[in-house]
PDB file of N, CA and C in Angstrom:
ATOM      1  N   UNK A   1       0.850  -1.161   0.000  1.00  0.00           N
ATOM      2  CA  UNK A   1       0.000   0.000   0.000  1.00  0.00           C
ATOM      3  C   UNK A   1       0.901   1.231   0.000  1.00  0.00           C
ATOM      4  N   UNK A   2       0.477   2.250  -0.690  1.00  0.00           N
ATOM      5  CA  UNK A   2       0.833   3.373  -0.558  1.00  0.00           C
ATOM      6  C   UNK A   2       0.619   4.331   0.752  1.00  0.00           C
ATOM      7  N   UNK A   3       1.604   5.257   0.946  1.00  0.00           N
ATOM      8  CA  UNK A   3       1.308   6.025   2.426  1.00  0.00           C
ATOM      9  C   UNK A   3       0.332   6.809   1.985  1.00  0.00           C
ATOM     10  N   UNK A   4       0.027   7.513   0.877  1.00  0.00           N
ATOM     11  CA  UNK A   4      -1.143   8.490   0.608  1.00  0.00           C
ATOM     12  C   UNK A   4      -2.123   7.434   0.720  1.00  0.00           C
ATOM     13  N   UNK A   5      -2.877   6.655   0.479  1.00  0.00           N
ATOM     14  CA  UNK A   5      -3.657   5.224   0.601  1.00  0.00           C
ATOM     15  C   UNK A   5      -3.939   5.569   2.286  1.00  0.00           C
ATOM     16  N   UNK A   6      -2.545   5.562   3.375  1.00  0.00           N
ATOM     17  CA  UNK A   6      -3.158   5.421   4.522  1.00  0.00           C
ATOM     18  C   UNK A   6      -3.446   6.665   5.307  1.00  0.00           C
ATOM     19  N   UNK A   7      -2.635   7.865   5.069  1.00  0.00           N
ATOM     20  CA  UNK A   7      -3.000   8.889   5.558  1.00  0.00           C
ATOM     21  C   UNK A   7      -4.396   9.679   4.829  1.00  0.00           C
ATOM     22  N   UNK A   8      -4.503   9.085   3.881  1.00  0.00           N
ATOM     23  CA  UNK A   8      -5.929   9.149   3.501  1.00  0.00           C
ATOM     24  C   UNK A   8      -7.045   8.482   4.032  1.00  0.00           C
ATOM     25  N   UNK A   9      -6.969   7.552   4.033  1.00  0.00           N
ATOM     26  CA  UNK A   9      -7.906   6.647   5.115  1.00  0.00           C
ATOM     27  C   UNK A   9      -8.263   6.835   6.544  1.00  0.00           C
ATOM     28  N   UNK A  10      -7.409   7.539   6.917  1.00  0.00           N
ATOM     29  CA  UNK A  10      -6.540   7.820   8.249  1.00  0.00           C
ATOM     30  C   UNK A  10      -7.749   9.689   8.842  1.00  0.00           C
ATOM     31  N   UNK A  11      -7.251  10.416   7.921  1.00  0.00           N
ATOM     32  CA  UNK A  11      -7.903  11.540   7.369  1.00  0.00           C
ATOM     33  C   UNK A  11      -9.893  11.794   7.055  1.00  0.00           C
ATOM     34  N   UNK A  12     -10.188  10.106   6.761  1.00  0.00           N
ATOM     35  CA  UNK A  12     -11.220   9.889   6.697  1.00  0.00           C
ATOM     36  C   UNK A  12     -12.406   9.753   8.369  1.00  0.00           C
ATOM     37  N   UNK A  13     -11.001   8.978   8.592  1.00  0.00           N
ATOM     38  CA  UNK A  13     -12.016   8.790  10.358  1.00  0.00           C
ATOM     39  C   UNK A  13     -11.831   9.648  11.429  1.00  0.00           C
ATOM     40  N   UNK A  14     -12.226   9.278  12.313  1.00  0.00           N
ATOM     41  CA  UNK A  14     -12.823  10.614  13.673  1.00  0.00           C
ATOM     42  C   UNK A  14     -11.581  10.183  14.606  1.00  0.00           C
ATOM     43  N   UNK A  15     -11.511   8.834  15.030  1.00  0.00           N
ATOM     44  CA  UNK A  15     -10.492   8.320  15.956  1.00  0.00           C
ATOM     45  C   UNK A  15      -9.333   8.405  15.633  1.00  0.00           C
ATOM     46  N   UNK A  16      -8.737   8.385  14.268  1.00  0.00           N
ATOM     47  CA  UNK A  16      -6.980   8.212  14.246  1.00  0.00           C
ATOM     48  C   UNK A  16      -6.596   9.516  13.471  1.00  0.00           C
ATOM     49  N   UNK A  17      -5.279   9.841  13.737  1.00  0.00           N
ATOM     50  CA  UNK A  17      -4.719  10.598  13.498  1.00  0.00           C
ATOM     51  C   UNK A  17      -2.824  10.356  13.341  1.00  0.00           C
ATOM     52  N   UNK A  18      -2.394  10.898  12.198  1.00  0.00           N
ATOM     53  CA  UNK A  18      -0.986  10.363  12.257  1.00  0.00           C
ATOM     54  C   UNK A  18      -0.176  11.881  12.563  1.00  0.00           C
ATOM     55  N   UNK A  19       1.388  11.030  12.316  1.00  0.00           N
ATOM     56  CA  UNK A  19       2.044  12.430  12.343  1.00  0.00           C
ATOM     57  C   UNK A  19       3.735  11.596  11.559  1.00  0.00           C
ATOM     58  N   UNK A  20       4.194  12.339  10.537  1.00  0.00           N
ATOM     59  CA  UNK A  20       5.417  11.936   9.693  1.00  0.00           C
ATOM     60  C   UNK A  20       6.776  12.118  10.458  1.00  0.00           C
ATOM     61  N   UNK A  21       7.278  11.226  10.486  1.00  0.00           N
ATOM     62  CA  UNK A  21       8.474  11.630  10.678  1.00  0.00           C
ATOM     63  C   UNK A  21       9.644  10.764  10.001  1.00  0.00           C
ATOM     64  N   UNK A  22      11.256  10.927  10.366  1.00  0.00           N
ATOM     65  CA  UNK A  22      12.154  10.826   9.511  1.00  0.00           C
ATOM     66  C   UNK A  22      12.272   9.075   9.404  1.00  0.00           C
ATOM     67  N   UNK A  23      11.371   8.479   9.817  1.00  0.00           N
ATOM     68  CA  UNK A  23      11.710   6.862   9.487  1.00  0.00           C
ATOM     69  C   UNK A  23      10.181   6.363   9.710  1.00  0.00           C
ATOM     70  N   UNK A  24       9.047   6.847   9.803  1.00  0.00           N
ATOM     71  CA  UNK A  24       7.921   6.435   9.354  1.00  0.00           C
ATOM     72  C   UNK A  24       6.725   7.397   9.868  1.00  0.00           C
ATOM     73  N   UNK A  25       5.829   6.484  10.105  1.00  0.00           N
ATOM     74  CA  UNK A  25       4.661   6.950  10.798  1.00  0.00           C
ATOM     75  C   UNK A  25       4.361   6.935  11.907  1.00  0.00           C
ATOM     76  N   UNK A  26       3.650   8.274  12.800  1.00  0.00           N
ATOM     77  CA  UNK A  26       3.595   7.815  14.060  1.00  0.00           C
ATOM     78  C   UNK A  26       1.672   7.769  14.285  1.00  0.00           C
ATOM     79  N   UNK A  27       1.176   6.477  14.415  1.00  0.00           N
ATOM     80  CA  UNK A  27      -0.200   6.618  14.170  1.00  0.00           C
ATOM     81  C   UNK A  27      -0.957   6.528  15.806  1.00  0.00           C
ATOM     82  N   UNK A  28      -1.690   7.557  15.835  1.00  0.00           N
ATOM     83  CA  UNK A  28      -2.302   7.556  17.530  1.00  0.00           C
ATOM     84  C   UNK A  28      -3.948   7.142  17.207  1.00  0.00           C
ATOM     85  N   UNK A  29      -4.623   6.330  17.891  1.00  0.00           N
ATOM     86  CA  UNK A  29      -5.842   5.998  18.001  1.00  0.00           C
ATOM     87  C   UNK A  29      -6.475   6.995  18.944  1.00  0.00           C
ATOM     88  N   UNK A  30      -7.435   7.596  18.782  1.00  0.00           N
ATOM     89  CA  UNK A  30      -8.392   8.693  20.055  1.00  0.00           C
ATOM     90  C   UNK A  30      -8.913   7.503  20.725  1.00  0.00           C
ATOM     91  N   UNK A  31     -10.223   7.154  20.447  1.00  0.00           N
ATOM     92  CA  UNK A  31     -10.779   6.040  21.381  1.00  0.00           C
ATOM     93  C   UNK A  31     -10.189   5.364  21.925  1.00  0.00           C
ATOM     94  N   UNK A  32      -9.137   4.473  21.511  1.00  0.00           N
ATOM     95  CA  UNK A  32      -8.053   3.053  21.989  1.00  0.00           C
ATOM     96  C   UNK A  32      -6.939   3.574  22.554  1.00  0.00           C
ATOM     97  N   UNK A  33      -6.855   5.135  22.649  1.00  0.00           N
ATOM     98  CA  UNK A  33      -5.494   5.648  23.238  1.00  0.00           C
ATOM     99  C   UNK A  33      -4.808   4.932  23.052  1.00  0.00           C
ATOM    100  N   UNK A  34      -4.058   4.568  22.140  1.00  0.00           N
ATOM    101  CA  UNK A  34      -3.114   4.016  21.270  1.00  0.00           C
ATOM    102  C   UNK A  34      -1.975   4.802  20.244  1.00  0.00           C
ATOM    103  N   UNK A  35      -0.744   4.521  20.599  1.00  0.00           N
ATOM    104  CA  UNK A  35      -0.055   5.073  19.604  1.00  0.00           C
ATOM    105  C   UNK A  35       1.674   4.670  19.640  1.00  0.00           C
ATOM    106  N   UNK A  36       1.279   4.123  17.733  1.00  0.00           N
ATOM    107  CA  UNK A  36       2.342   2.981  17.183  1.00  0.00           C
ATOM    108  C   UNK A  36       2.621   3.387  16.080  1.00  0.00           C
ATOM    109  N   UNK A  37       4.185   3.419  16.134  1.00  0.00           N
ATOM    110  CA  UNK A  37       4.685   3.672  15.229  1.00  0.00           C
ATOM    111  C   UNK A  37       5.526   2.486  13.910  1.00  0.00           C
ATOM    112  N   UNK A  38       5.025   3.322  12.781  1.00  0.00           N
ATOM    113  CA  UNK A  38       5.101   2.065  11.262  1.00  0.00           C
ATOM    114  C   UNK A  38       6.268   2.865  10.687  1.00  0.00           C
ATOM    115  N   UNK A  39       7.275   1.702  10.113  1.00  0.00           N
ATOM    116  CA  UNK A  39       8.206   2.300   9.189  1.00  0.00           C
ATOM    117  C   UNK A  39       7.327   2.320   8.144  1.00  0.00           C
ATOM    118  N   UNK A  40       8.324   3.495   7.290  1.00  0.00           N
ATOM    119  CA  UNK A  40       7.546   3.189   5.392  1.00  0.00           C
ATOM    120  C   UNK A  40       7.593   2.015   5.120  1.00  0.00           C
ATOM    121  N   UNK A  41       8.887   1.297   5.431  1.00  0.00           N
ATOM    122  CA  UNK A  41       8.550   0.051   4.563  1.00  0.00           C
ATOM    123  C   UNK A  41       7.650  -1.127   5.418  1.00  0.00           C
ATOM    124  N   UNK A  42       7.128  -0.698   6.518  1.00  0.00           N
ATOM    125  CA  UNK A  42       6.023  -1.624   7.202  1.00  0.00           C
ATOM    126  C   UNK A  42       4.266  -1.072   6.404  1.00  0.00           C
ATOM    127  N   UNK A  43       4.547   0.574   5.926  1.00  0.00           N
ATOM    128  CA  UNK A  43       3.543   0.509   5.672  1.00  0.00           C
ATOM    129  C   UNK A  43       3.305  -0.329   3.687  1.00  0.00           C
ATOM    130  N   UNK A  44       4.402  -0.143   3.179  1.00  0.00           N
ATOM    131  CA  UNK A  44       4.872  -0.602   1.812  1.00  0.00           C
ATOM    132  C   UNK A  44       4.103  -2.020   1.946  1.00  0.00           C
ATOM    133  N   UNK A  45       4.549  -2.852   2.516  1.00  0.00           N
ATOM    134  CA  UNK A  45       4.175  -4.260   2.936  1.00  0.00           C
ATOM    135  C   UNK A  45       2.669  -4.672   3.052  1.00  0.00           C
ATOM    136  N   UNK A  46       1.831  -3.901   3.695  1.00  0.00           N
ATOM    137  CA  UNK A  46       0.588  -4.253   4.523  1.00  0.00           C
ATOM    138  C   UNK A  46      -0.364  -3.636   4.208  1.00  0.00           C
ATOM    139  N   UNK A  47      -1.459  -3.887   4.160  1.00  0.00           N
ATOM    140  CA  UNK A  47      -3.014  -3.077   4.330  1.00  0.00           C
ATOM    141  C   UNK A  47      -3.109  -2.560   5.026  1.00  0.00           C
ATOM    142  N   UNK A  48      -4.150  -1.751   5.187  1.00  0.00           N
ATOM    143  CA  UNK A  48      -5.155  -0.660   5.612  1.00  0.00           C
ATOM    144  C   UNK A  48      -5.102  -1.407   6.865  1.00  0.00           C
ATOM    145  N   UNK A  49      -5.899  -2.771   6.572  1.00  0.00           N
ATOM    146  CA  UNK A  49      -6.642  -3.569   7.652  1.00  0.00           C
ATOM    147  C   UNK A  49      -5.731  -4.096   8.409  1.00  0.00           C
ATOM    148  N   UNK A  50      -4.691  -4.337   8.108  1.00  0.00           N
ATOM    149  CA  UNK A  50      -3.639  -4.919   8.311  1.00  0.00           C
ATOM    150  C   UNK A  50      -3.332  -4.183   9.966  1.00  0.00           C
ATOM    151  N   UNK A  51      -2.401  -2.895   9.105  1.00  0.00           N
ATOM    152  CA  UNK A  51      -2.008  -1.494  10.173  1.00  0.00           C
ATOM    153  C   UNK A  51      -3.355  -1.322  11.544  1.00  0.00           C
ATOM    154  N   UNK A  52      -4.317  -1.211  10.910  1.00  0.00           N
ATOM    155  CA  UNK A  52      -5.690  -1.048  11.961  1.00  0.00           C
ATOM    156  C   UNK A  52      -5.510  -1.787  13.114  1.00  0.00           C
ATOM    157  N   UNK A  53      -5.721  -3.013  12.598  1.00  0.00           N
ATOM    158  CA  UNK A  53      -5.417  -4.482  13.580  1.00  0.00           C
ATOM    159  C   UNK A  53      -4.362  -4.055  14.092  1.00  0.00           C
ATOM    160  N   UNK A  54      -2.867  -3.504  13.832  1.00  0.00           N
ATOM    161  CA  UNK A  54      -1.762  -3.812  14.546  1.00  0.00           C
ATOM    162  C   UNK A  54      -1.714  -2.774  15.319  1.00  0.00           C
ATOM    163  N   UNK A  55      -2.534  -1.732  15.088  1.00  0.00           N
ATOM    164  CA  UNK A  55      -2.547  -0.242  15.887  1.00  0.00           C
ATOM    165  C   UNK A  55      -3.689  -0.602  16.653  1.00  0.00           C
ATOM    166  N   UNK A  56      -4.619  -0.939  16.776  1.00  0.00           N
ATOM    167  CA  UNK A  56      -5.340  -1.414  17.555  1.00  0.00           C
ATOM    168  C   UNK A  56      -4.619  -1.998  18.814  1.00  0.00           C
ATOM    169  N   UNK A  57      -3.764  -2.528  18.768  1.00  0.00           N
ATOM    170  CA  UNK A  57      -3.167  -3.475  20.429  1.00  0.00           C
ATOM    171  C   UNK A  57      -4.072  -4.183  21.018  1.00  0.00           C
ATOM    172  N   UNK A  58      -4.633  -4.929  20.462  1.00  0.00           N
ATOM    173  CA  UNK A  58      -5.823  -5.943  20.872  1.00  0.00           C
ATOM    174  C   UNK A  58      -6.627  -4.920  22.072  1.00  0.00           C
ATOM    175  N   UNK A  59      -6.893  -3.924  21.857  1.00  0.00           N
ATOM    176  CA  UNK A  59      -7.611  -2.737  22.787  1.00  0.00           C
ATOM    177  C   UNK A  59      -9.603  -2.969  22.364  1.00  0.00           C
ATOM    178  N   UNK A  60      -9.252  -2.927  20.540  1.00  0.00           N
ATOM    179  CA  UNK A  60     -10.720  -2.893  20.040  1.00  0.00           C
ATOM    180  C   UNK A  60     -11.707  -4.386  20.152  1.00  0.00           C
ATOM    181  N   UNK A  61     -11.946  -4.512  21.470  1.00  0.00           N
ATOM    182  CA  UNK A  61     -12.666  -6.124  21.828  1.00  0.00           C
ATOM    183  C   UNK A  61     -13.837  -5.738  22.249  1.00  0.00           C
ATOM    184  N   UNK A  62     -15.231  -5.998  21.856  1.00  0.00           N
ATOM    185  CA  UNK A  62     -16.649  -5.564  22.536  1.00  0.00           C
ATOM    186  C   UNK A  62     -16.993  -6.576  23.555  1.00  0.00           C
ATOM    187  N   UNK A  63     -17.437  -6.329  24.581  1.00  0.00           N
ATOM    188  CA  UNK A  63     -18.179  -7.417  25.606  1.00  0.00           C
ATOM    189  C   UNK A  63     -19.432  -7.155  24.869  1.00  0.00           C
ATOM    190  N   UNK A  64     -19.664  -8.476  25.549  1.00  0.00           N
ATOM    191  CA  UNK A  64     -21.337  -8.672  24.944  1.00  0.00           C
ATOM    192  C   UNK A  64     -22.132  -9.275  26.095  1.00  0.00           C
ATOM    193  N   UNK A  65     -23.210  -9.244  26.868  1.00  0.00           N
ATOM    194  CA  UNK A  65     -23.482  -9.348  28.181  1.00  0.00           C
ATOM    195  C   UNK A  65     -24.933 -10.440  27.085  1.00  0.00           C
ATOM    196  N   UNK A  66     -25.581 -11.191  28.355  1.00  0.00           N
ATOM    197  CA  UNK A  66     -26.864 -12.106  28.255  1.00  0.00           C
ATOM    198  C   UNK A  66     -27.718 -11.742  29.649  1.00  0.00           C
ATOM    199  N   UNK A  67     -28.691 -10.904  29.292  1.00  0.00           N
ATOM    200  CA  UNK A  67     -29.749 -10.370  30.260  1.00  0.00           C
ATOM    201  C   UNK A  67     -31.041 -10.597  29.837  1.00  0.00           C
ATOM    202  N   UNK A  68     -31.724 -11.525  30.525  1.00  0.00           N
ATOM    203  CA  UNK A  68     -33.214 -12.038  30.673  1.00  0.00           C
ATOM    204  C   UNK A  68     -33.654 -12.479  29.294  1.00  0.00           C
ATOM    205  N   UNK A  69     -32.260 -13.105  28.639  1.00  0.00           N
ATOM    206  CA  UNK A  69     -32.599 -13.990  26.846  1.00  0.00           C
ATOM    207  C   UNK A  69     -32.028 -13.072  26.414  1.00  0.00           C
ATOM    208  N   UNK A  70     -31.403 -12.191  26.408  1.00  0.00           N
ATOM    209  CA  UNK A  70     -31.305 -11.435  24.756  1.00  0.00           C
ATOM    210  C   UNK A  70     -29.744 -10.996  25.236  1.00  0.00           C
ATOM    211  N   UNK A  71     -29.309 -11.328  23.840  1.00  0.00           N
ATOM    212  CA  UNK A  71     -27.521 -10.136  23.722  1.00  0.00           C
ATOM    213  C   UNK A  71     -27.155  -8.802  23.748  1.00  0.00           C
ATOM    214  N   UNK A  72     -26.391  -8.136  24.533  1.00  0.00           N
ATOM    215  CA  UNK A  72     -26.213  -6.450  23.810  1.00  0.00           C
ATOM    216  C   UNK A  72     -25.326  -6.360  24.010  1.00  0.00           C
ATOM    217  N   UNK A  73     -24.807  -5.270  23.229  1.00  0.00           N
ATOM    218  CA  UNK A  73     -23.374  -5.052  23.477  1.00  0.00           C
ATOM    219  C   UNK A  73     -23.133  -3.885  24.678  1.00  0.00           C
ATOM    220  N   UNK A  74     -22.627  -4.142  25.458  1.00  0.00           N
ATOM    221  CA  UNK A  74     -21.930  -3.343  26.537  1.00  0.00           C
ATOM    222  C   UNK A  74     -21.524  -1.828  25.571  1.00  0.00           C
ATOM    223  N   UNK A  75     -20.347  -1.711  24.676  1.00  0.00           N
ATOM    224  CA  UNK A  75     -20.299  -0.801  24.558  1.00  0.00           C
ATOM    225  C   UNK A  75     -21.365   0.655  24.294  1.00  0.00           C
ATOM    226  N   UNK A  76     -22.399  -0.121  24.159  1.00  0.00           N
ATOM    227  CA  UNK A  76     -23.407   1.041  23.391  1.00  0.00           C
ATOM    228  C   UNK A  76     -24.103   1.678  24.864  1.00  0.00           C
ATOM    229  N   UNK A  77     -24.151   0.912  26.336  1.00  0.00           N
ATOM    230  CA  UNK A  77     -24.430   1.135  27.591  1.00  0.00           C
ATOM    231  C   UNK A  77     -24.139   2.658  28.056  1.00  0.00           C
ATOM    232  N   UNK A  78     -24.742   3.481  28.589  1.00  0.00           N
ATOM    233  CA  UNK A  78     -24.433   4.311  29.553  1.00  0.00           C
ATOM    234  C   UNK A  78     -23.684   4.525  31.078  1.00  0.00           C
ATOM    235  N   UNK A  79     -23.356   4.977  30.996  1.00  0.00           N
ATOM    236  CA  UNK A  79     -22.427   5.494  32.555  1.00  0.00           C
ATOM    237  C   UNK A  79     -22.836   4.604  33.315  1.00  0.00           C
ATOM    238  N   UNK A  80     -24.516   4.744  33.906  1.00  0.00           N
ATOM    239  CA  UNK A  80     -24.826   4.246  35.214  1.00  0.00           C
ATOM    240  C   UNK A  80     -25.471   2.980  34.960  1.00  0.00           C
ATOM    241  N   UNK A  81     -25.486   1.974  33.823  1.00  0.00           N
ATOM    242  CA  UNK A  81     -25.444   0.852  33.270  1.00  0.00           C
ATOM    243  C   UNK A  81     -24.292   0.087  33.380  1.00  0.00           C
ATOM    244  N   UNK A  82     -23.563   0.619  32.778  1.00  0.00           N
ATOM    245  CA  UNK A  82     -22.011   0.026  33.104  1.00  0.00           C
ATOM    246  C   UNK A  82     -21.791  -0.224  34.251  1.00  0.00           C
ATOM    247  N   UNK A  83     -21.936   0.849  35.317  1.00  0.00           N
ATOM    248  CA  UNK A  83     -21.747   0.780  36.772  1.00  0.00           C
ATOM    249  C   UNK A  83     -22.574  -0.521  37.007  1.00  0.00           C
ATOM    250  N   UNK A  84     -23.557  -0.539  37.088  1.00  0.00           N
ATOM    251  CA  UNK A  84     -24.665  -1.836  37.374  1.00  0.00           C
ATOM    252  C   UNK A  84     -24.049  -3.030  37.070  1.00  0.00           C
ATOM    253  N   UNK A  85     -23.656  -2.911  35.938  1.00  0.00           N
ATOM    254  CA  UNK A  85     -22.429  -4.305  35.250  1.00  0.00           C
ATOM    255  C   UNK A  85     -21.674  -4.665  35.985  1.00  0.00           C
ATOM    256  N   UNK A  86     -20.674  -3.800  36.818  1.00  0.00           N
ATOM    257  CA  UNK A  86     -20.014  -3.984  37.749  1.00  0.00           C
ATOM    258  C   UNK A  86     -20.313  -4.572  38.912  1.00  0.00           C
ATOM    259  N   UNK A  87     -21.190  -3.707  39.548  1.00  0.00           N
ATOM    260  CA  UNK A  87     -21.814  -4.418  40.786  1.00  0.00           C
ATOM    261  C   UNK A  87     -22.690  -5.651  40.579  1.00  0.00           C
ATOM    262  N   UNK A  88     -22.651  -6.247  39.394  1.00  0.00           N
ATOM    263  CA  UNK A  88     -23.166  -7.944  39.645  1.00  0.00           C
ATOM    264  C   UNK A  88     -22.638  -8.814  40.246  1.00  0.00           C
ATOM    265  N   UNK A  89     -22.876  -9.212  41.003  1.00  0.00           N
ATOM    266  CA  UNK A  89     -22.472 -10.813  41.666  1.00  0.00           C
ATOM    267  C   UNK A  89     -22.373 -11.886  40.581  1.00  0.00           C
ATOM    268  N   UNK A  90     -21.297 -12.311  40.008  1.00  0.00           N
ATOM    269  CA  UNK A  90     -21.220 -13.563  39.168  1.00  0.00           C
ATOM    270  C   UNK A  90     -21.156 -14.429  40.195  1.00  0.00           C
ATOM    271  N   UNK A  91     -21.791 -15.695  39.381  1.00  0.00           N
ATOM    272  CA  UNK A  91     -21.111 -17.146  40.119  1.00  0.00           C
ATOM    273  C   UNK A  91     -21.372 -18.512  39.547  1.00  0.00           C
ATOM    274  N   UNK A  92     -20.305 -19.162  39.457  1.00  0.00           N
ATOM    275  CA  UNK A  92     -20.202 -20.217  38.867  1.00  0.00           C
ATOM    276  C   UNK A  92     -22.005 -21.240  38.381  1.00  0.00           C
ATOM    277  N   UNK A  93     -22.316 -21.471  37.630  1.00  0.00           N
ATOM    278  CA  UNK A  93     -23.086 -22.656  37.843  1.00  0.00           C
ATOM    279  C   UNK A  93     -23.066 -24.074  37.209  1.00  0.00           C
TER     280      UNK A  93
END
């Protein structure tokens, strides 16, 4: 891939943001507070999807909770939901 390819892509979304310097890229995630740096020739090598995944730091994982039959995802939860999440009592059965 080309670096215009990723700082374009890059340019496209809300969460990442890069910054150039003399031996590659320095790419910071907003949400995942994340930030990893790619040589050119790491970005030469790899995809879009590729870089995402590796800038990611296994950070981007959704919980998914099971309440009274049905799935949701935790992330989409509010403040004092989440809290509630917390204060459950798990236990083995």
């Amino acid at each position: 891939m080309k670096l215009e390819e990723l700082t374009g892509w890059m340019d496209s979304q809300q969460e990442w943001d890069y910054q150039l310097d003399d031996k590659g890229v320095l790419i910071r995630n907003d949400r995942l507070q994340t930030l990893t740096h790619c040589t050119f020739d790491a970005v030469e090598k790899n995809t879009v999807e590729t870089l995402r995944t590796a800038c990611s730091q296994g950070k981007d994982v959704d919980q998914i909770t099971r309440v009274t039959g049905y799935f949701s995802r935790v992330s989409g939860w509010n403040k004092g939901k989440t809290g509630e999440l917390r204060d459950r009592h798990r236990s083995e059965v």
